[in-house]
C-alpha atoms as a PDB file:
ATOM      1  CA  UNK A   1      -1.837  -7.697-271.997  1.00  0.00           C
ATOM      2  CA  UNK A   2      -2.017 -11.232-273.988  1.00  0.00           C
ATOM      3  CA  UNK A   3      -2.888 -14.287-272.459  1.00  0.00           C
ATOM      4  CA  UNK A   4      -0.447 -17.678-273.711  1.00  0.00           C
ATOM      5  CA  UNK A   5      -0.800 -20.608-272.105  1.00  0.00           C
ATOM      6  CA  UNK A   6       2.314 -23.231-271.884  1.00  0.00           C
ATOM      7  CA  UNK A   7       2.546 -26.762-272.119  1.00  0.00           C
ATOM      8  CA  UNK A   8       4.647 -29.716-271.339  1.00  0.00           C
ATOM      9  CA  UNK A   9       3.898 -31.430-274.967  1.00  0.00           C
ATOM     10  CA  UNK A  10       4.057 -34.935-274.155  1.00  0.00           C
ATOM     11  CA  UNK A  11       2.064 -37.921-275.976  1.00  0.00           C
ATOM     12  CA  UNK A  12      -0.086 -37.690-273.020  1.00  0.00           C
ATOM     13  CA  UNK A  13      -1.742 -34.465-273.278  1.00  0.00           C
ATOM     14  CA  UNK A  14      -4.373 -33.057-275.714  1.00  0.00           C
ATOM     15  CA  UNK A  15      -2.526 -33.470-278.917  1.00  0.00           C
ATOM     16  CA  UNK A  16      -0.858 -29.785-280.309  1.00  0.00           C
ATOM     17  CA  UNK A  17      -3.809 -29.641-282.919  1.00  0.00           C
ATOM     18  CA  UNK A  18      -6.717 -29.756-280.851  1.00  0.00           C
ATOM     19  CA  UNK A  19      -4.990 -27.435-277.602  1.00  0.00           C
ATOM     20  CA  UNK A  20      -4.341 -24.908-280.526  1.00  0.00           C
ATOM     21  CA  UNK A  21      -8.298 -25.063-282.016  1.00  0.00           C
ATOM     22  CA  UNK A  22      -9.413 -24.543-278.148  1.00  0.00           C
ATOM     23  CA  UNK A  23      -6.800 -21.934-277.133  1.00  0.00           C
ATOM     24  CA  UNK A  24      -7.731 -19.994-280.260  1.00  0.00           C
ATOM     25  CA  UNK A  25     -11.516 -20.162-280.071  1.00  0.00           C
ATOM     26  CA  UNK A  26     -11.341 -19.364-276.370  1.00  0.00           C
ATOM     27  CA  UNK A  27      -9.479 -15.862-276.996  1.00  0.00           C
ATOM     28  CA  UNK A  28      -5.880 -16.983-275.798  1.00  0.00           C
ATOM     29  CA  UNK A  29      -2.812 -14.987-277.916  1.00  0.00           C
ATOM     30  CA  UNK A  30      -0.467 -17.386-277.684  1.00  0.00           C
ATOM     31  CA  UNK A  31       0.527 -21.515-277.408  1.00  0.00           C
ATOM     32  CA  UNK A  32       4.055 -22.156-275.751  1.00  0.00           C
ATOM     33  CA  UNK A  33       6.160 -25.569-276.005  1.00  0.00           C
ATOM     34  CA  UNK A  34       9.562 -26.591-274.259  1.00  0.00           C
ATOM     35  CA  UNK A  35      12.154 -28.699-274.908  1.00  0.00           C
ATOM     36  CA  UNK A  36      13.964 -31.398-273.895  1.00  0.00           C
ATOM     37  CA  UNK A  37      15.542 -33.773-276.623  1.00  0.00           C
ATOM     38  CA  UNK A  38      16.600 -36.461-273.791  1.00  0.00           C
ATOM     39  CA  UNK A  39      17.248 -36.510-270.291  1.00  0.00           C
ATOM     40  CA  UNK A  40      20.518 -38.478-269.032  1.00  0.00           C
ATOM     41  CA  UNK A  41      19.841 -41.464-266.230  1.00  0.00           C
ATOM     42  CA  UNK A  42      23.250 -40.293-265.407  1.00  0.00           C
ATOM     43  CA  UNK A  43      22.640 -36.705-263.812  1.00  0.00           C
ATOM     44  CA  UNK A  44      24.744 -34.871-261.211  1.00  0.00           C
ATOM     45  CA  UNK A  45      23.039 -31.032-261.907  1.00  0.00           C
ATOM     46  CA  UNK A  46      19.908 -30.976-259.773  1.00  0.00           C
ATOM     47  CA  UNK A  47      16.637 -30.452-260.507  1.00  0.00           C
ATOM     48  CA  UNK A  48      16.528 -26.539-259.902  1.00  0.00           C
ATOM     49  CA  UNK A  49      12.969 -26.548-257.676  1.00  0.00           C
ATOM     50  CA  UNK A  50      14.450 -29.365-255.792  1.00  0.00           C
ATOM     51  CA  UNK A  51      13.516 -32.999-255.468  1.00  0.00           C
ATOM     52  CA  UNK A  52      12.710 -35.352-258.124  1.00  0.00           C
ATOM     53  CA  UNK A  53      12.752 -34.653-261.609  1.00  0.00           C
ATOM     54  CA  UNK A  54       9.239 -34.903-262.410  1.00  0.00           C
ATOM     55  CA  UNK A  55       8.409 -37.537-265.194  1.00  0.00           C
ATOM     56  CA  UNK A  56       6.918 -35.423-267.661  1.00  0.00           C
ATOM     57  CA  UNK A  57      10.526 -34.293-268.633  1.00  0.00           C
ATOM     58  CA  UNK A  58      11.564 -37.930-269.953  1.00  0.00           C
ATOM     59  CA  UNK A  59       8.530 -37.575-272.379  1.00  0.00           C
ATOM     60  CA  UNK A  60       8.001 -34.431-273.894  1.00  0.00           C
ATOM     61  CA  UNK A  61       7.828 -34.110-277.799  1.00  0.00           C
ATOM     62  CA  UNK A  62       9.649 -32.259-280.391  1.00  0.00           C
ATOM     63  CA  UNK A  63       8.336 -28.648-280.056  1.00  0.00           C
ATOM     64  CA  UNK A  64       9.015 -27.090-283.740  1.00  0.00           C
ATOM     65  CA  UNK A  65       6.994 -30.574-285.009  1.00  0.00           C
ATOM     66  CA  UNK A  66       4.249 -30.087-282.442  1.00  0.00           C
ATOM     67  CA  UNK A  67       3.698 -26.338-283.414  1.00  0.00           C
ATOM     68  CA  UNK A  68       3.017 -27.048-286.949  1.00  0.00           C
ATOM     69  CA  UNK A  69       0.771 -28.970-286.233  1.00  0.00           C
ATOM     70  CA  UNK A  70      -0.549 -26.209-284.400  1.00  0.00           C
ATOM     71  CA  UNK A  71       0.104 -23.989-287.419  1.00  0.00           C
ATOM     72  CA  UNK A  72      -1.948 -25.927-289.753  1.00  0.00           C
ATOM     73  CA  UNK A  73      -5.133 -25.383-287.441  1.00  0.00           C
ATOM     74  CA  UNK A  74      -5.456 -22.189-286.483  1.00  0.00           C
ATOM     75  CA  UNK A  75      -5.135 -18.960-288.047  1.00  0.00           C
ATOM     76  CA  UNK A  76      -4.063 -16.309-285.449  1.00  0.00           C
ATOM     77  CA  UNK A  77      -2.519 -17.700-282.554  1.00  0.00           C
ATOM     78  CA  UNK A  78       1.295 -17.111-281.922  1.00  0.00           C
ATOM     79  CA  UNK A  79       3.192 -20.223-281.903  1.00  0.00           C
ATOM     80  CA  UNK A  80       6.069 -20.036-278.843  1.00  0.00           C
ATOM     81  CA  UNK A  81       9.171 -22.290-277.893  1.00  0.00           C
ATOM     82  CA  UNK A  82       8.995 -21.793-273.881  1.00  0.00           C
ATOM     83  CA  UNK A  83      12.102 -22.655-273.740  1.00  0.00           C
ATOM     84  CA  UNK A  84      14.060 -23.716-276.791  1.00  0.00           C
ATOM     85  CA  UNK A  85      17.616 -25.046-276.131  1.00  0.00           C
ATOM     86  CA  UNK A  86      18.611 -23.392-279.190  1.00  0.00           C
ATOM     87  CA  UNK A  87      22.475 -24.545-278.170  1.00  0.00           C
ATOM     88  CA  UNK A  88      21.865 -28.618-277.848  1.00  0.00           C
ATOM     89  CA  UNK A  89      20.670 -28.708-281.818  1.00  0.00           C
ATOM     90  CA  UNK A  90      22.679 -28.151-285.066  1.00  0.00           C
ATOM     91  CA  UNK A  91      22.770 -24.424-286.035  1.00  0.00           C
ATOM     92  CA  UNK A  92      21.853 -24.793-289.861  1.00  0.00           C
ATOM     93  CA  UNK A  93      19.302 -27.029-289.600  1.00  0.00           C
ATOM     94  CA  UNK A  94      17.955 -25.672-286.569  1.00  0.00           C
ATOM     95  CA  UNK A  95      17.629 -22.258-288.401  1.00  0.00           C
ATOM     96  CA  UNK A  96      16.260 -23.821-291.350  1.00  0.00           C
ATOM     97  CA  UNK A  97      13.558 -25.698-289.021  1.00  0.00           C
ATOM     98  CA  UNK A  98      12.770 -22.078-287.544  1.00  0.00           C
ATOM     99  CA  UNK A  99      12.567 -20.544-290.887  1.00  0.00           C
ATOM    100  CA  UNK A 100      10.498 -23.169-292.481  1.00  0.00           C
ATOM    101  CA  UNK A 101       7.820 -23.187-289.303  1.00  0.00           C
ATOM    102  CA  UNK A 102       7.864 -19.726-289.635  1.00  0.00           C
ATOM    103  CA  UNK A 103       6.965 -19.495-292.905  1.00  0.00           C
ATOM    104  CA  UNK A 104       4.890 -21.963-293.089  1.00  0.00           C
ATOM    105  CA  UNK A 105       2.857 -20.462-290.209  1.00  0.00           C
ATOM    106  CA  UNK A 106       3.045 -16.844-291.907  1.00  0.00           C
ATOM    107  CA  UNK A 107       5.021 -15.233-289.544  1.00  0.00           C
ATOM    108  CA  UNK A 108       3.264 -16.572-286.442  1.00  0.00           C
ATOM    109  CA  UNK A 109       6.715 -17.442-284.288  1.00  0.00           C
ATOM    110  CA  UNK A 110       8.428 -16.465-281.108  1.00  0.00           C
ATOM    111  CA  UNK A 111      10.917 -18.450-279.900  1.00  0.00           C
ATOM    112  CA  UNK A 112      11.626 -18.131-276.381  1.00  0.00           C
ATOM    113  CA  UNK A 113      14.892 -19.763-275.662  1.00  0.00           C
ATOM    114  CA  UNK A 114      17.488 -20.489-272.775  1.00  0.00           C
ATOM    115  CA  UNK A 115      20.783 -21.971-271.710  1.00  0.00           C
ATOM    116  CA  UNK A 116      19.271 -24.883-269.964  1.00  0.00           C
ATOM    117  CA  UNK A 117      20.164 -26.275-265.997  1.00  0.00           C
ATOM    118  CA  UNK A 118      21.132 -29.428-267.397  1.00  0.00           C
ATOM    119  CA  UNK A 119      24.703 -29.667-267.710  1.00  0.00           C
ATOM    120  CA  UNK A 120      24.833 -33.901-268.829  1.00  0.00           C
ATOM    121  CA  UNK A 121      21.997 -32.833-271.203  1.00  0.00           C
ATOM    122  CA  UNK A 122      23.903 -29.918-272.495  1.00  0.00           C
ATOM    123  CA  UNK A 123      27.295 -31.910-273.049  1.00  0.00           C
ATOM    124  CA  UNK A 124      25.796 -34.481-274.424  1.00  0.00           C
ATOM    125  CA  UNK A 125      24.657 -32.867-277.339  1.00  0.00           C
ATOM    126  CA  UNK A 126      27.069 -30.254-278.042  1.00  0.00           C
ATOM    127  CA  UNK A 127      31.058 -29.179-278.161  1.00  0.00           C
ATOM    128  CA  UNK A 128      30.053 -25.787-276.780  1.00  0.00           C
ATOM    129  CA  UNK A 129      31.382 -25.247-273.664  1.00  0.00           C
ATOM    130  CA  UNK A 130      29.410 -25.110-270.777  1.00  0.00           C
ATOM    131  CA  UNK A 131      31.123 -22.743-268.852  1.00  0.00           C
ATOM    132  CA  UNK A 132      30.548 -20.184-271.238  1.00  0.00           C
ATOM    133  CA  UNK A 133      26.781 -21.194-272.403  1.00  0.00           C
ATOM    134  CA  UNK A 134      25.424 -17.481-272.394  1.00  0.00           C
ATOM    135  CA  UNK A 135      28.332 -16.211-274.727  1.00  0.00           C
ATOM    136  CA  UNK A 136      27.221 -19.337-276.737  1.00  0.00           C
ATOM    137  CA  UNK A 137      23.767 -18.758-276.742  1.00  0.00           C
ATOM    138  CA  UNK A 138      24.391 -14.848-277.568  1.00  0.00           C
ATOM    139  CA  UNK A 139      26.260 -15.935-280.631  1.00  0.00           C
ATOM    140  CA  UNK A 140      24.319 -18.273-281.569  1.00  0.00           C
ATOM    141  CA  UNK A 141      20.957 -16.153-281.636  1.00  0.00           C
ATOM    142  CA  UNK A 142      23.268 -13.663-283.549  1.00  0.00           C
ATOM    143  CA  UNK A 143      24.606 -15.962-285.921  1.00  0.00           C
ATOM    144  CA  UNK A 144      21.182 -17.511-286.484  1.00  0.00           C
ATOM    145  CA  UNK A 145      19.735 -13.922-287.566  1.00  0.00           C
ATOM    146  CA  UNK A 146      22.182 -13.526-290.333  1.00  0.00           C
ATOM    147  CA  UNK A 147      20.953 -16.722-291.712  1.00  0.00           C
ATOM    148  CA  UNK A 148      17.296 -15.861-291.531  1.00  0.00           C
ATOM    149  CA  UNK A 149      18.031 -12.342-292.881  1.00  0.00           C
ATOM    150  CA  UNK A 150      21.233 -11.959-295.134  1.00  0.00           C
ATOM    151  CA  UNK A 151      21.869 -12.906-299.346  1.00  0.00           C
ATOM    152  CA  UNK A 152      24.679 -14.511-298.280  1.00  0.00           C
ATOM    153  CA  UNK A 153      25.372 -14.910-294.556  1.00  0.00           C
ATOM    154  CA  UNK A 154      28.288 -15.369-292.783  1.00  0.00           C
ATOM    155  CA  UNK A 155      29.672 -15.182-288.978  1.00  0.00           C
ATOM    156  CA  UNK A 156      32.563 -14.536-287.274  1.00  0.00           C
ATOM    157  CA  UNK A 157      32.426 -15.097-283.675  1.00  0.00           C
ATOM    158  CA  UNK A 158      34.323 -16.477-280.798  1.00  0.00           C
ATOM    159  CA  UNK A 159      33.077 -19.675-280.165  1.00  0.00           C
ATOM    160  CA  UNK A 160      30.877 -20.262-283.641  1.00  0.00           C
ATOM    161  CA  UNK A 161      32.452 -19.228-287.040  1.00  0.00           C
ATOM    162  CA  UNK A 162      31.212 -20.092-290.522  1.00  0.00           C
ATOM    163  CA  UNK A 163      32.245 -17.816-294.212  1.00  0.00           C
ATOM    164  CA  UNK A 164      29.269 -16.926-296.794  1.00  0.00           C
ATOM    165  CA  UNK A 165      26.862 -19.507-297.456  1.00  0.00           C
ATOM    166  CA  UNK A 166      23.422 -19.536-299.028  1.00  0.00           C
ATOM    167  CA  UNK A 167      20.647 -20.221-297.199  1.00  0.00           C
ATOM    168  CA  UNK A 168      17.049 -20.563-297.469  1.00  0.00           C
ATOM    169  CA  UNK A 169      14.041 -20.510-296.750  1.00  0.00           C
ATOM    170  CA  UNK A 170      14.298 -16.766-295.094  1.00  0.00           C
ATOM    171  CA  UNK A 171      11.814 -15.833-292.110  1.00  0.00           C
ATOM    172  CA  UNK A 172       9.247 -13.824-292.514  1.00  0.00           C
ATOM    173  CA  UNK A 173      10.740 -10.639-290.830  1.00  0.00           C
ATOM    174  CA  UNK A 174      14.035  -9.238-291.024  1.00  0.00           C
ATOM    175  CA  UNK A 175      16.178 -10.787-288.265  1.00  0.00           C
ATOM    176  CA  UNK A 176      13.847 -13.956-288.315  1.00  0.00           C
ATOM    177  CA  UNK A 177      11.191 -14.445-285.455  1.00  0.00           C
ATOM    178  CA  UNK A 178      11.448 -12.384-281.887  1.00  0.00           C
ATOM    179  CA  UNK A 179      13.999 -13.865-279.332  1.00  0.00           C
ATOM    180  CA  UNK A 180      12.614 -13.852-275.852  1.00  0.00           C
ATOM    181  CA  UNK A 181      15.527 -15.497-273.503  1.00  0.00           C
ATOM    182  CA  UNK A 182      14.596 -17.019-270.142  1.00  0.00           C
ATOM    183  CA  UNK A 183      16.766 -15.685-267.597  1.00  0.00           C
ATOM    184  CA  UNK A 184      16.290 -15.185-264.005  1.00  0.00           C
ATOM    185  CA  UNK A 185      20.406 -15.016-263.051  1.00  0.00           C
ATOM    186  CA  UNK A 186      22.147 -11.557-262.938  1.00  0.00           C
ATOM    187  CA  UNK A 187      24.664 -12.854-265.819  1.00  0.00           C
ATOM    188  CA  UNK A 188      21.213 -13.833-268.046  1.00  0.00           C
ATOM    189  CA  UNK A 189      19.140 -10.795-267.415  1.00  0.00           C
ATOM    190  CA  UNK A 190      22.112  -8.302-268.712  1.00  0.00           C
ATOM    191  CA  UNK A 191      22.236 -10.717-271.701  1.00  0.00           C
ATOM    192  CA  UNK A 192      18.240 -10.273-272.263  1.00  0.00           C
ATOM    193  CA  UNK A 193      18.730  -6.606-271.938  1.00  0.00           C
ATOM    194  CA  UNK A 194      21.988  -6.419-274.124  1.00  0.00           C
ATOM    195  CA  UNK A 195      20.716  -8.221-277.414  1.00  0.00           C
ATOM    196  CA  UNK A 196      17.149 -10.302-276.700  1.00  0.00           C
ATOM    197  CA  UNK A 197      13.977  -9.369-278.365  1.00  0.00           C
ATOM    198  CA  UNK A 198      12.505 -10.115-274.944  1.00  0.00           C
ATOM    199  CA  UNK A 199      12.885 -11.441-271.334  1.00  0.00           C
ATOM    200  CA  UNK A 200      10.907 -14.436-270.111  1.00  0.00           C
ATOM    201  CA  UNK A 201      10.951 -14.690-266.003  1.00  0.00           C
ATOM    202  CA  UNK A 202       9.279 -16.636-264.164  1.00  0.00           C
ATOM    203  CA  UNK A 203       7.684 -14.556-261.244  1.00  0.00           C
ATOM    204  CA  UNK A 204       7.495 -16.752-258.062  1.00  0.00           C
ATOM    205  CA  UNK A 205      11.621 -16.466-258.676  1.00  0.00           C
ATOM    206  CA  UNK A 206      11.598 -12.859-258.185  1.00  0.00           C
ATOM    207  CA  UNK A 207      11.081 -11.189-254.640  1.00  0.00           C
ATOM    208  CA  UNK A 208       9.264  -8.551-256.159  1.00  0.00           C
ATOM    209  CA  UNK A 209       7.888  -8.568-259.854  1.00  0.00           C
ATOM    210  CA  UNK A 210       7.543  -5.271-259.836  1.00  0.00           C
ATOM    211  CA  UNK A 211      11.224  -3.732-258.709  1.00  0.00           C
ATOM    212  CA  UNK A 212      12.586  -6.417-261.083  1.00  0.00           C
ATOM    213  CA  UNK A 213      10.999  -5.374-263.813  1.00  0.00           C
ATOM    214  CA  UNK A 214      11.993  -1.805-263.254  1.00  0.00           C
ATOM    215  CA  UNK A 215      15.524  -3.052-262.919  1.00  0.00           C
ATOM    216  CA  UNK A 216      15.211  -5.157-266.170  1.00  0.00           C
ATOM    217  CA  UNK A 217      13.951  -2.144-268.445  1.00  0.00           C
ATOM    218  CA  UNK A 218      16.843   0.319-266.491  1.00  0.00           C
ATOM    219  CA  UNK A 219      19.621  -2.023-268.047  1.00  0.00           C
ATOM    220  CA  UNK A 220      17.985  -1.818-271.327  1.00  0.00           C
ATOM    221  CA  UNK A 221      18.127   1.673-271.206  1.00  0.00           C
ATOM    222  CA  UNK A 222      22.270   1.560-270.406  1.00  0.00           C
ATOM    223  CA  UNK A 223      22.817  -0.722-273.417  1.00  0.00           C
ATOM    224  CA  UNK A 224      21.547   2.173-275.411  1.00  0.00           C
ATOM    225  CA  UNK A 225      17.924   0.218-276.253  1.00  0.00           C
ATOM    226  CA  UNK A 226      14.725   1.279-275.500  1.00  0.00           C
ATOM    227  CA  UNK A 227      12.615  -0.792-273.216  1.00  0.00           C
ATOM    228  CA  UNK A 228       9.200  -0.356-274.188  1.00  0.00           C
ATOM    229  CA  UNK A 229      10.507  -2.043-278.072  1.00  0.00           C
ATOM    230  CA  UNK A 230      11.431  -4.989-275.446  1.00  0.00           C
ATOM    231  CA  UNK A 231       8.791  -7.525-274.958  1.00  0.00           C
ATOM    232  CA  UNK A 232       8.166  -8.759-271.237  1.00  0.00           C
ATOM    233  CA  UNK A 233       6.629 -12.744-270.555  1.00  0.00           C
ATOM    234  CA  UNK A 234       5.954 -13.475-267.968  1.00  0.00           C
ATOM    235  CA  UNK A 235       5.552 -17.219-266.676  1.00  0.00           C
ATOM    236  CA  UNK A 236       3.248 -17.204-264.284  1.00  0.00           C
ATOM    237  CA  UNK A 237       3.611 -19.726-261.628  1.00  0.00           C
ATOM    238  CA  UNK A 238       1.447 -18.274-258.748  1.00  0.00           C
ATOM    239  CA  UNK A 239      -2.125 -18.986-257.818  1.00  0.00           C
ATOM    240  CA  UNK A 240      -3.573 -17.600-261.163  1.00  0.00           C
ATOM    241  CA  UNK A 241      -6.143 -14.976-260.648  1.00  0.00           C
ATOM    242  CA  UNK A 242      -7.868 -11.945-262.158  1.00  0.00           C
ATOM    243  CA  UNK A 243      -6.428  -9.766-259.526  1.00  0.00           C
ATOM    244  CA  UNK A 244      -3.220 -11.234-260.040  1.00  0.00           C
ATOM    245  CA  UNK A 245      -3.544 -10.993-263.828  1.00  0.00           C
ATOM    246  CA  UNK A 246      -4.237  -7.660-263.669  1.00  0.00           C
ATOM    247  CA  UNK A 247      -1.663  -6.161-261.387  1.00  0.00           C
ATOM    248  CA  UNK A 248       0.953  -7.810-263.834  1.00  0.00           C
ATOM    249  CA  UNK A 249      -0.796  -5.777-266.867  1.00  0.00           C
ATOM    250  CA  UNK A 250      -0.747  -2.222-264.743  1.00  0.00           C
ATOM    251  CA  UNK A 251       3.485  -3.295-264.084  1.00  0.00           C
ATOM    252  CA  UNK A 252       3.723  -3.132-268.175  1.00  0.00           C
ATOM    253  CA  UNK A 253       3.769  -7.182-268.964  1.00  0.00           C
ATOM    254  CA  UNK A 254       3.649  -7.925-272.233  1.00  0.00           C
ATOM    255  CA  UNK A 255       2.177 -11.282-272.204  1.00  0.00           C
ATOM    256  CA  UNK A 256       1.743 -13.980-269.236  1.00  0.00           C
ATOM    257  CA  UNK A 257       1.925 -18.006-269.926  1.00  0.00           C
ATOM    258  CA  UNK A 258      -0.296 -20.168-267.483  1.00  0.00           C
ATOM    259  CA  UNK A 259      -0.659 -23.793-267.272  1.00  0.00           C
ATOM    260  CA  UNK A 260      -1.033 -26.693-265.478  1.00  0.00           C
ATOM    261  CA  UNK A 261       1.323 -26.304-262.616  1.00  0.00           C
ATOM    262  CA  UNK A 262       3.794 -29.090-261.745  1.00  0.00           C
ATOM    263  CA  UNK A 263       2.552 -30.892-259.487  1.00  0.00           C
ATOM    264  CA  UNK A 264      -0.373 -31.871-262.046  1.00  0.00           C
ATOM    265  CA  UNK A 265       1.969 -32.212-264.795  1.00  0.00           C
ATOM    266  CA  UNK A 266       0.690 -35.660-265.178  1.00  0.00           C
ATOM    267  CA  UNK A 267      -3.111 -34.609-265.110  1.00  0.00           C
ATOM    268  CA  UNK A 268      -3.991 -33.811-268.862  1.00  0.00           C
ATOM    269  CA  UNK A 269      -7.894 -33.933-268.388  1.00  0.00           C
ATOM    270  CA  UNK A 270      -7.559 -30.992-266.171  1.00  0.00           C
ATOM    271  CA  UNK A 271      -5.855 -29.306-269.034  1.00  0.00           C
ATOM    272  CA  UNK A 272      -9.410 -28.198-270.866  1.00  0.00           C
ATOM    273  CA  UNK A 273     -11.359 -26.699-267.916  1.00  0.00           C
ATOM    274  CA  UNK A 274      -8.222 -24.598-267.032  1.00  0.00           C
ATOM    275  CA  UNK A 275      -8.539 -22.935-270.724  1.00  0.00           C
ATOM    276  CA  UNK A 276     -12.030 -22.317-270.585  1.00  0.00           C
ATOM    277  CA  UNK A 277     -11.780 -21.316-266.728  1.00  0.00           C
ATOM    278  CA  UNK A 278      -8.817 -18.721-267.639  1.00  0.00           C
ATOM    279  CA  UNK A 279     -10.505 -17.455-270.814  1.00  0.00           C
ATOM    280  CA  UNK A 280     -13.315 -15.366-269.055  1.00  0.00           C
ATOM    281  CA  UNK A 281     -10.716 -13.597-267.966  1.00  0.00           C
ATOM    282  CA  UNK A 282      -9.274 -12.304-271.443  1.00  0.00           C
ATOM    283  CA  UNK A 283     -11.599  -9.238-271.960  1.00  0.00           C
ATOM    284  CA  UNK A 284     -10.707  -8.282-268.385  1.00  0.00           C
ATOM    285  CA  UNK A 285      -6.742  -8.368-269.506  1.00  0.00           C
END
């Protein structure tokens, strides 16, 4: 099992370069940014862990920009949206950002994406309907592998439509990079198993890791796919520990993503001892 670790990518925390260095030279697979382009003052959908939203949100950076910067340091390390709102950007130039940092990194992308909880956010930047975000986000993971793959792509869907065009650059693999989508809902986890690359819970939202995971690879089976060419992440909210680690390797996890948890989203020196704390535990994994 791989070891990514996940940050909240705002000005305030060790800049993308020098997380990526240490992350690499301390064994860890993977680096993972979100995304949030803006947050409206205005904002009726709640903040889903209740409470506050916390500030870091208002702050963070642009994650394709702060991975190549990554990119241009290291070598090996994967280079992970966690999560992309692939929907709230413009789909050719989104793809074309994708494909560039993909190239550009040789190949070294995964972009975990989602459907977002913020409904102002969401409508703000886009025409798609809300009410039908997961069919949006389907299509648009769909439509965005044709660009990254065909001579002349086109797409014909229900909600995005566009006739041949050219586009370059193309990704590095057929299909561009792996799709992991974030989904914890029943309506997301049957799209994850339907047409995703991957699923991305988070595992303090599931009663039992274990039994969902089971359930997860069961509906991959009855869309005719075979679950072990699916790639599990797992974000790892819990206490971290070996023990804990470990029984999410023996349940078949792919990968897990720690970091700083939220309530120290705001304490970026404690950033550098949790990735040398954490690494010891990488030849146990």
């Amino acid at each position: 099992m791989h070891l990514g670790f996940s940050s909240m990518n705002t000005a305030d925390d060790p800049a993308p370069a020098l997380l990526a260095q240490t992350l690499e030279e301390a064994g860890f697979e993977s680096l993972w940014y979100g995304e949030h382009s803006h947050i409206p003052v205005a904002r009726q959908t709640p903040y889903p862990p209740g409470g506050d939203l916390p500030e870091p949100y208002k702050k963070m950076m642009d994650p394709y920009v702060s991975l190549m910067s990554a990119a241009a340091v290291t070598t090996e390390l994967k280079l992970g949206t966690g999560i992309a709102l692939l929907m709230e950007r413009e789909l050719f130039s989104q793809a074309k950002t994708i494909a560039t940092l993909d190239r550009l990194s040789d190949g070294r992308v995964i972009i975990g994406c989602g459907v977002g909880w913020n409904q102002e956010e969401f409508e703000n930047a886009t025409s798609l309907p809300w009410q039908r975000r997961y069919l949006a986000l389907k299509e648009t993971v769909l439509a965005q592998r044709v660009l990254l793959t065909d001579a002349e792509p086109e797409y014909h869907g229900e909600l995005i439509d566009f006739d041949p065009v050219w586009f370059e650059p193309k990704a590095m693999r057929p299909g561009g990079p792996p799709v992991t989508f974030g989904a914890m809902g029943p309506l997301g986890i049957r799209h994850a198993a339907e047409w995703a690359d991957g699923w991305m819970p988070v595992d303090v939202a599931m009663p039992d890791v274990k039994q969902g995971v089971e359930d997860f690879r069961e509906q991959v089976r009855a869309f005719g796919r075979d679950p072990d060419a699916i790639e599990i992440t797992l974000v790892v909210m819990a206490p971290v520990t070996a023990d804990l680690l470990k029984s999410y390797r023996d349940i078949g996890i792919d990968r897990c993503n720690i970091g700083v948890g939220m309530e120290n989203w705001d304490k970026p020196e404690i950033v550098m001892p949790m990735i040398e704390q954490f690494a010891r535990l990488i030849p146990e994994l």
